[in-house]
N, C-alpha and C. Protein backbone atom coordinates (compact mmCIF):
# COMPACT_ATOMS: atom_id res chain seq x y z
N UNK A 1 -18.77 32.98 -13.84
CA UNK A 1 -18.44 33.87 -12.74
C UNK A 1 -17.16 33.39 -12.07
N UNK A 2 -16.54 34.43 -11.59
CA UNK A 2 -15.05 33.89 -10.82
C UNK A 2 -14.65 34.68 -9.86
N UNK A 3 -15.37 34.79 -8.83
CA UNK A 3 -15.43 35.30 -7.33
C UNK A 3 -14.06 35.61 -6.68
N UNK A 4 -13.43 36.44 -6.73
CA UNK A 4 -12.52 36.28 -6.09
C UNK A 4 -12.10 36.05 -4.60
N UNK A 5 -11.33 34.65 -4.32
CA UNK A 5 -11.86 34.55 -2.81
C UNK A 5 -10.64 34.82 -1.99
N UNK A 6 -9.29 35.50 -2.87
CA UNK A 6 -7.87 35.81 -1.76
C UNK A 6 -7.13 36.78 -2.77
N UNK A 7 -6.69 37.49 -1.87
CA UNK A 7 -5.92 38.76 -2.79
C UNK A 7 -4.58 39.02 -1.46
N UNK A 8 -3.38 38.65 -2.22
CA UNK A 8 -1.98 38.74 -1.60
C UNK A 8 -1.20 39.37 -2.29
N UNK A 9 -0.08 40.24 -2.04
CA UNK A 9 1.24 40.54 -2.77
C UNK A 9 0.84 40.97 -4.34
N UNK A 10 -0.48 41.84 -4.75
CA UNK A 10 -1.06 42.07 -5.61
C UNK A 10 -1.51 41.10 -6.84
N UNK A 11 -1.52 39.29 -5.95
CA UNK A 11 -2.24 38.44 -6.88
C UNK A 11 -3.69 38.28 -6.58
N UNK A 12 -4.60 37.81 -7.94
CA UNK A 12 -6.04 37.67 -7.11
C UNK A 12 -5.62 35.93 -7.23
N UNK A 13 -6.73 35.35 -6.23
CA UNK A 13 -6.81 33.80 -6.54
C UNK A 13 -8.36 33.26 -6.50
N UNK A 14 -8.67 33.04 -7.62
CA UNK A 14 -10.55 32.54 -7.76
C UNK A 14 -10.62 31.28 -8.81
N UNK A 15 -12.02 30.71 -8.53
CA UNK A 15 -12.23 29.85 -9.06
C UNK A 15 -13.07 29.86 -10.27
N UNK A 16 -13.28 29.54 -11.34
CA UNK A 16 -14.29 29.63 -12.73
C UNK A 16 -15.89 28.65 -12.09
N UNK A 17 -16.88 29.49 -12.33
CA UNK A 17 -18.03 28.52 -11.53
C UNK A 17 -18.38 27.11 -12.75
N UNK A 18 -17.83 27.20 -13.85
CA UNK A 18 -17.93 26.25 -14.77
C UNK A 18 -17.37 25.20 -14.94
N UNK A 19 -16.11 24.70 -13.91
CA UNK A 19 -15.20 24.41 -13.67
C UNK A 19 -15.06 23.01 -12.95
N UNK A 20 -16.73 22.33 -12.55
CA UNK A 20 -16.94 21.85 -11.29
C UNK A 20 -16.81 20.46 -11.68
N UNK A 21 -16.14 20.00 -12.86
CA UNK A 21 -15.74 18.53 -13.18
C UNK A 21 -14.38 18.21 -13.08
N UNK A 22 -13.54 19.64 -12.76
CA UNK A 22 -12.39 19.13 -12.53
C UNK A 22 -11.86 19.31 -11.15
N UNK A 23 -10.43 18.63 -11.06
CA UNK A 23 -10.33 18.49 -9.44
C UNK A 23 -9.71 19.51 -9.03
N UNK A 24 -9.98 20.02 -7.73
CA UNK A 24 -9.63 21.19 -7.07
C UNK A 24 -8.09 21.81 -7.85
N UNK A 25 -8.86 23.39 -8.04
CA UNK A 25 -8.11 24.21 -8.63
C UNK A 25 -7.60 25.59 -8.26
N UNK A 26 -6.79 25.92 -8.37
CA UNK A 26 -6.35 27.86 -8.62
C UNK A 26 -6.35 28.77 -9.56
N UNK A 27 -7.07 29.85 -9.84
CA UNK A 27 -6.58 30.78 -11.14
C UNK A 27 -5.79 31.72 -10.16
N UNK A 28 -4.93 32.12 -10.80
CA UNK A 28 -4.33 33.31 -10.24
C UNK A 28 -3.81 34.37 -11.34
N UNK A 29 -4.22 35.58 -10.82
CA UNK A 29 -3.88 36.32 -11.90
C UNK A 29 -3.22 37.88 -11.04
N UNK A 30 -2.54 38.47 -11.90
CA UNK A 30 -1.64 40.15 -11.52
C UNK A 30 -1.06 40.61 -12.77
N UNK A 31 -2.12 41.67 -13.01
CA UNK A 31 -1.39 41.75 -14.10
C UNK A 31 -1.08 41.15 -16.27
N UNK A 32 -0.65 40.61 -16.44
CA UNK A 32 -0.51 40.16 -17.41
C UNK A 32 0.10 38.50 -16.86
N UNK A 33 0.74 38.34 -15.45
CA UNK A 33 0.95 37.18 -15.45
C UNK A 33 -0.47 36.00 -15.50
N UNK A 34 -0.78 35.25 -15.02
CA UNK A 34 -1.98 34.18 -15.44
C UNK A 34 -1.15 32.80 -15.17
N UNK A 35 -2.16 32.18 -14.22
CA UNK A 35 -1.43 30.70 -13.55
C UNK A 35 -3.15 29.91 -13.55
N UNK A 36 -2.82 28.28 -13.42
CA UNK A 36 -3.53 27.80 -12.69
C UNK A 36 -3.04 26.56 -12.36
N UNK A 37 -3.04 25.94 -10.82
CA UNK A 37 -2.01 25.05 -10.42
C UNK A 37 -3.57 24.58 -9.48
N UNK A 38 -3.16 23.14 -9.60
CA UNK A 38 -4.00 21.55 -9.05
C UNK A 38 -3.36 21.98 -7.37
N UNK A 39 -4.71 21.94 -6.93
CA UNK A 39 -4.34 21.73 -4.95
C UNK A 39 -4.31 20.19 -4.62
N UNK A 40 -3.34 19.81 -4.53
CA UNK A 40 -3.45 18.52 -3.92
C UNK A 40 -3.23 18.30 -2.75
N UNK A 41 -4.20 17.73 -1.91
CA UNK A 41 -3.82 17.81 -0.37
C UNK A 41 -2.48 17.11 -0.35
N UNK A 42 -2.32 16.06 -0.45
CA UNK A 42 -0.77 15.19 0.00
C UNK A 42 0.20 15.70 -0.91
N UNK A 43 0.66 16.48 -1.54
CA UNK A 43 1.63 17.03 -1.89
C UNK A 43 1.54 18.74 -2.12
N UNK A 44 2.64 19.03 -3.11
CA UNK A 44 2.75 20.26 -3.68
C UNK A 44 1.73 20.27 -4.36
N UNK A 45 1.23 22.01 -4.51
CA UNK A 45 0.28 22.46 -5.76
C UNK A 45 1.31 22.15 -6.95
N UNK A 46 1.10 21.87 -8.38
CA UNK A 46 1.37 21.54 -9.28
C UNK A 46 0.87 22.41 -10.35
N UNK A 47 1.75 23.23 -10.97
CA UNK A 47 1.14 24.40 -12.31
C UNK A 47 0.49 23.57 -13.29
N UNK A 48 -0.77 23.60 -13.54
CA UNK A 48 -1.18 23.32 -15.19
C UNK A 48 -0.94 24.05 -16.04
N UNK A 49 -0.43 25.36 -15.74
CA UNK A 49 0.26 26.41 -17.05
C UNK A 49 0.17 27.35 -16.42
N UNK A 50 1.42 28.44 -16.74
CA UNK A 50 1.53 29.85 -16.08
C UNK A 50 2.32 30.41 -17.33
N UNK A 51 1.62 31.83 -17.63
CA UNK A 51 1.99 33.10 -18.24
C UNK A 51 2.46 33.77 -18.07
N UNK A 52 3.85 34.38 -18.49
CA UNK A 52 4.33 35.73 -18.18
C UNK A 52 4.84 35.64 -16.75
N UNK A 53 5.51 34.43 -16.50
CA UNK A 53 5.89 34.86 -15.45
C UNK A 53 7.38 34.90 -15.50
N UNK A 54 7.64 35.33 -13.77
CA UNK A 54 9.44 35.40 -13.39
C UNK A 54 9.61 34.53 -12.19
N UNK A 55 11.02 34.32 -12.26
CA UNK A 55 10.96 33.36 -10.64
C UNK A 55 10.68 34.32 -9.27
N UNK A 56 10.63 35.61 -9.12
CA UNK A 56 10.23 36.25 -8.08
C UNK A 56 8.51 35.81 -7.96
N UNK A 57 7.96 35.53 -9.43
CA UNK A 57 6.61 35.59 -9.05
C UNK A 57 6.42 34.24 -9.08
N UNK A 58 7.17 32.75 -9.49
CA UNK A 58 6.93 31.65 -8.48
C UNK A 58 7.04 31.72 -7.26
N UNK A 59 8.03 32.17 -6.63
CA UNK A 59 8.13 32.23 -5.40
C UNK A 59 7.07 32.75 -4.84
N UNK A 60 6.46 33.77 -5.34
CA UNK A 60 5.46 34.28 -4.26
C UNK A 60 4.38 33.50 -4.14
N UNK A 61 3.90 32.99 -5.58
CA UNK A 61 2.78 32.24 -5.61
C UNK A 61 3.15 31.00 -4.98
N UNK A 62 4.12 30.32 -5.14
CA UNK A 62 4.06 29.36 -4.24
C UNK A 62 4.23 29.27 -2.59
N UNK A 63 4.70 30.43 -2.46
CA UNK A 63 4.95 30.12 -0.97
C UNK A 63 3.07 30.88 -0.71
N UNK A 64 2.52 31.55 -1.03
CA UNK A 64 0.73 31.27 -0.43
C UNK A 64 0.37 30.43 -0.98
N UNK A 65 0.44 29.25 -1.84
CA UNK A 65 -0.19 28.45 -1.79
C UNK A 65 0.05 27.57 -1.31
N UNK A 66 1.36 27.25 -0.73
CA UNK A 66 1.80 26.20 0.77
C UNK A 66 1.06 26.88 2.12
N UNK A 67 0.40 27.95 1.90
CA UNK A 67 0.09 28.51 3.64
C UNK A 67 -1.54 28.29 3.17
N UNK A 68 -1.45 28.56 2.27
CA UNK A 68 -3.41 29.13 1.80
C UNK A 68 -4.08 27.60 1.47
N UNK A 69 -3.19 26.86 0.81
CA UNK A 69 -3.49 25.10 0.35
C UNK A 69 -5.41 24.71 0.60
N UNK A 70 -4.95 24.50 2.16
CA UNK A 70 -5.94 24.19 2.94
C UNK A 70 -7.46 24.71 2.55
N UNK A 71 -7.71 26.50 2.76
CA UNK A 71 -8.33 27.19 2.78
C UNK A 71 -8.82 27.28 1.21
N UNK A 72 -7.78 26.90 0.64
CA UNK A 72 -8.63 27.20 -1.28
C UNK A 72 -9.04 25.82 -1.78
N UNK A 73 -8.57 24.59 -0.57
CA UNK A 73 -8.87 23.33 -1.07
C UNK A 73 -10.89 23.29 -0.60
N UNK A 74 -11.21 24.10 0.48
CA UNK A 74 -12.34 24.00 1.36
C UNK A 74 -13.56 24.67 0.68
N UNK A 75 -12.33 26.00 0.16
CA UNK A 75 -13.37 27.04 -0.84
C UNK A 75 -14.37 26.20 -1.90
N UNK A 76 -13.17 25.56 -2.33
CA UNK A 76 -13.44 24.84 -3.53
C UNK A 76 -14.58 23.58 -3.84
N UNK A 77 -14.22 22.94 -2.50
CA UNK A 77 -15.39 22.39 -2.03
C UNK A 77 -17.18 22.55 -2.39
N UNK A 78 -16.67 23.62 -1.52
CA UNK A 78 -17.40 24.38 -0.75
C UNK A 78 -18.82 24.83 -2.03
N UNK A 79 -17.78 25.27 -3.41
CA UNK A 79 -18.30 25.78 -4.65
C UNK A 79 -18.90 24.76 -5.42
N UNK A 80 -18.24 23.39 -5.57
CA UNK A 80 -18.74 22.53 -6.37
C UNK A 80 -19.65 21.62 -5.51
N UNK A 81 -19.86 22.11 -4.11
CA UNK A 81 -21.48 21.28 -3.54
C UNK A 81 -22.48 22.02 -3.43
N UNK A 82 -22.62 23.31 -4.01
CA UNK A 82 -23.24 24.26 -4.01
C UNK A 82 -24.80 23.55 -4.73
């Protein structure tokens, strides 16, 4: 299952519930593009691989995930103490 828990600038951003051995994560998807980037609190999110994308659509994804960070780091949490 992969709940979607934020929808911006026509990206979704959710988590895979199967997922819960690795360290806090993002899927993001619009489209045919497809991302998933490591939340690390003390720095930048970091891409583990992105599809189909353009630099208009780094930019977007990265600038919510410098504002959202926090909130998808908590989600995430939140899922793997379930």
């Amino acid at each position: 299952m992969s709940p979607t828990i934020h929808r911006e600038r026509g990206f979704k951003f959710n988590f895979f519930s199967n997922e819960n051995s690795e360290p806090p994560h993002i899927h993001i998807r619009k489209g045919n593009y497809d991302a998933k980037y490591w939340l690390y609190k003390s720095k930048n999110c970091v891409a583990e691989y992105v599809y189909n994308d353009t630099p208009a659509m780094t930019r977007a994804v990265e600038s919510i995930l410098e504002i959202q960070k926090e909130t998808f780091i908590e989600e995430y949490n939140k899922k793997i103490n379930k």
